[in-house]
Protein backbone atom coordinates (compact mmCIF):
# COMPACT_ATOMS: atom_id res chain seq x y z
CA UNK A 1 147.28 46.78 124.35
CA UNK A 2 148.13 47.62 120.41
CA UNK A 3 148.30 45.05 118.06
CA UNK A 4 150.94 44.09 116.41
CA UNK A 5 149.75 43.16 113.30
CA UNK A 6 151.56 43.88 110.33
CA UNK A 7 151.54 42.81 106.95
CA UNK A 8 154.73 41.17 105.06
CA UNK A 9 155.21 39.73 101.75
CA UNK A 10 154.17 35.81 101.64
CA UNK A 11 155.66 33.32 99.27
CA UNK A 12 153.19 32.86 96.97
CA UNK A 13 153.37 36.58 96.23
CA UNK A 14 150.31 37.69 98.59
CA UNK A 15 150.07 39.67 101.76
CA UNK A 16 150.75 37.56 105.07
CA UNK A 17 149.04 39.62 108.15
CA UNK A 18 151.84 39.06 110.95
CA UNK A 19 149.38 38.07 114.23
CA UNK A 20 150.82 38.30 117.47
CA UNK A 21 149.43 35.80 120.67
CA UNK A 22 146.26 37.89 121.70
CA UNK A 23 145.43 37.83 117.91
CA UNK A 24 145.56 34.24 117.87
CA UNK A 25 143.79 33.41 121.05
CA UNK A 26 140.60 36.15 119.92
CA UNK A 27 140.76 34.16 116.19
CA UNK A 28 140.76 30.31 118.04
CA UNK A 29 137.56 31.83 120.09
CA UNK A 30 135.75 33.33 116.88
CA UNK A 31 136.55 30.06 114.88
CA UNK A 32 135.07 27.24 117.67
CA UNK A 33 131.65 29.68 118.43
CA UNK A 34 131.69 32.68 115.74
CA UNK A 35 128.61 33.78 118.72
CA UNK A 36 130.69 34.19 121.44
CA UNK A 37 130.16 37.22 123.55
CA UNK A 38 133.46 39.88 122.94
CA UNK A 39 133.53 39.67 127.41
CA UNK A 40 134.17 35.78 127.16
CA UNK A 41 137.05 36.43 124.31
CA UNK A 42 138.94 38.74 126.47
CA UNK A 43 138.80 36.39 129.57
CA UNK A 44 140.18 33.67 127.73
CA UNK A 45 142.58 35.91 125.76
CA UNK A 46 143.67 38.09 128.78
CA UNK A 47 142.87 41.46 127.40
CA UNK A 48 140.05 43.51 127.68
CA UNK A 49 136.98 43.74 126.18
CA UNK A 50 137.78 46.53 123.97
CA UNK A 51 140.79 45.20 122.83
CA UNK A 52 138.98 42.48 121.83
CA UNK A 53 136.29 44.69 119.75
CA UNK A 54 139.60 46.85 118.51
CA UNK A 55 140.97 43.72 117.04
CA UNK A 56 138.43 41.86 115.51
CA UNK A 57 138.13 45.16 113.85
CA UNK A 58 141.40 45.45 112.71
CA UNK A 59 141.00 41.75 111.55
CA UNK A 60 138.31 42.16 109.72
CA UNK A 61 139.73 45.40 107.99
CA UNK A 62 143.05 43.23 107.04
CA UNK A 63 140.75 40.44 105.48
CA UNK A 64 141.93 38.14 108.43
CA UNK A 65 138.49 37.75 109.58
CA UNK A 66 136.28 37.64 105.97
CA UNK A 67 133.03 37.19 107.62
CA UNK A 68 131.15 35.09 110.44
CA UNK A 69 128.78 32.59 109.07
CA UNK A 70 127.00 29.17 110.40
CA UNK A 71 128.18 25.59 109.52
CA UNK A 72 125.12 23.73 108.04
CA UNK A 73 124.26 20.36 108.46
CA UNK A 74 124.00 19.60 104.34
CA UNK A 75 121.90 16.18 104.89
CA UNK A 76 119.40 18.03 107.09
CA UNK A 77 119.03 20.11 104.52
CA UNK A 78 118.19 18.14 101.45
CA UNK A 79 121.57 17.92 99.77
CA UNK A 80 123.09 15.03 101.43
CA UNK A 81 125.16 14.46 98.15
CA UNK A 82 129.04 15.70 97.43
CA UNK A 83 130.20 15.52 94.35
CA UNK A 84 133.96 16.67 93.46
CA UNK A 85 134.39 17.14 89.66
CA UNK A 86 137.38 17.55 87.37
CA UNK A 87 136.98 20.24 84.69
CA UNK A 88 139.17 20.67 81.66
CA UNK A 89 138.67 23.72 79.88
CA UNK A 90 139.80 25.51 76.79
CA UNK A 91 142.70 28.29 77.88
CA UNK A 92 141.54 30.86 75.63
CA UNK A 93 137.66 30.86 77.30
CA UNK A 94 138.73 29.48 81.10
CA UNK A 95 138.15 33.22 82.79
CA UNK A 96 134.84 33.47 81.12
CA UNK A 97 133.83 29.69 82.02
CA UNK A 98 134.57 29.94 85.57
CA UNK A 99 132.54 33.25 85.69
CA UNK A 100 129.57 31.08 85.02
CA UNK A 101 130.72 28.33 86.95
CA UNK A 102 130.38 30.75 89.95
CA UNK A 103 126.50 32.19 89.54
CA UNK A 104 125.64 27.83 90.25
CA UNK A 105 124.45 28.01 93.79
CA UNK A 106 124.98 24.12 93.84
CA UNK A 107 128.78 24.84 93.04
CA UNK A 108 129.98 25.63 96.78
CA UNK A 109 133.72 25.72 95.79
CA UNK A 110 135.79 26.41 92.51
CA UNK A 111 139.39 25.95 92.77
CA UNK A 112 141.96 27.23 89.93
CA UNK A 113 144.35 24.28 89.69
CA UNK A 114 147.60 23.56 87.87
CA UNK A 115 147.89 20.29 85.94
CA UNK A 116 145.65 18.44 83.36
CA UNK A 117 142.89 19.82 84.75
CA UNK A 118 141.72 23.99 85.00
CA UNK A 119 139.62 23.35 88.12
CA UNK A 120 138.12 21.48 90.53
CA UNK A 121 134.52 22.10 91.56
CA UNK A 122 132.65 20.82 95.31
CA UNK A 123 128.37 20.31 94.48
CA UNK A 124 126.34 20.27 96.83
CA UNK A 125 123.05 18.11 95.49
CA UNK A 126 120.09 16.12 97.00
CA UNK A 127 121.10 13.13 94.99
CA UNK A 128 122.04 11.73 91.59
CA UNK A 129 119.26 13.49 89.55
CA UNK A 130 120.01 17.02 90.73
CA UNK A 131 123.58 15.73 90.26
CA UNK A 132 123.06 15.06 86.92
CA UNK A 133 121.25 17.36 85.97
CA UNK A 134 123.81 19.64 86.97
CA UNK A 135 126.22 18.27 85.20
CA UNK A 136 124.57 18.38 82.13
CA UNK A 137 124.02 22.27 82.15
CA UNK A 138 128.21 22.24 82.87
CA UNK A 139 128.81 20.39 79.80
CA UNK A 140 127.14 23.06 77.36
CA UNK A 141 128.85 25.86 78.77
CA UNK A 142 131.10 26.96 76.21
CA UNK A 143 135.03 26.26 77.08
CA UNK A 144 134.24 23.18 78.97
CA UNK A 145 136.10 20.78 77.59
CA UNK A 146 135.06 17.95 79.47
CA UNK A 147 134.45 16.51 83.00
CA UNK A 148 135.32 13.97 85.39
CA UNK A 149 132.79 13.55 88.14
CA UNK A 150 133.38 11.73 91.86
CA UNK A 151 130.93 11.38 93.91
CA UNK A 152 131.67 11.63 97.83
CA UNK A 153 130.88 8.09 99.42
CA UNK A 154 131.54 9.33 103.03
CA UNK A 155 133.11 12.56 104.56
CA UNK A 156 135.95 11.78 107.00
CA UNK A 157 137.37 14.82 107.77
CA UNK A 158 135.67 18.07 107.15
CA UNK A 159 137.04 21.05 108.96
CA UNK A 160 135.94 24.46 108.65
CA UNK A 161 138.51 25.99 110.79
CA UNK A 162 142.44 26.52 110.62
CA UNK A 163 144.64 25.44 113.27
CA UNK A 164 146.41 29.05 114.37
């Protein structure tokens, strides 16, 4: 069975990989149990096995698939605190500050918004003094211009997969 995945122009200026149904079944497998044997794939996909393996492939060679990894339980492992913070940064220095943003291994994500703020940042901590301590090394790297830190209460929806 070939694929018919093909790659057009998206909106926002980027590739869009054009997945047909097979391609979507094998990536709503892969998503629920990243483990799941290639032979139970192509069962529930109706193709074979090595169409399976030949797509996932593909996928993977597209940037479609960008890796398999494991969802961790954060609280079980001693950073049970979220923190979302605001950064407003100095234009001429933001490239530079978000490279150091990035090499914090407590900084999980570091979106490049539009608005009064540059970014927004997701910390992962094992409470308020890791938190703000933290914070405290952010606010003397050089283009920050200041912060605005929330800390998560509860999680209500956290969803590492997307509907396809």
């Amino acid at each position: 069975m070939p694929s018919n995945m093909t790659n057009e122009q998206g909106s926002a200026g980027g590739h869009v990989v054009v997945l047909d149904d097979a391609d979507r079944k094998i990536l709503r497998e892969l998503q629920r149990d990243a483990r799941v044997s290639f032979k139970t794939i192509a069962k529930q996909a109706g193709v074979s096995e090595a169409t399976v393996f030949v797509r996932v492939r593909k996928m993977q060679e597209k940037r479609v698939i960008k890796g398999f990894t494991t969802v961790v339980d954060q609280a079980a492992i001693g950073k049970p605190l979220t923190a979302i913070v605001l950064v407003r940064a100095n234009p001429q220095t933001h490239a530079v500050t978000m490279d150091v943003l990035k090499k914090f291994d407590e900084i999980c994500e570091i979106y490049d918004v539009s608005g009064q703020y540059y970014s927004i940042l997701k910390i992962r901590a094992s409470g308020t003094d890791e938190l703000a301590r933290i914070m405290d090394e952010v606010g003397k790297i050089d283009g920050i211009a200041g912060t605005e830190t929330i800390v998560v209460l509860r999680t209500m929806k956290e969803e590492p997969t997307i509907k396809i």
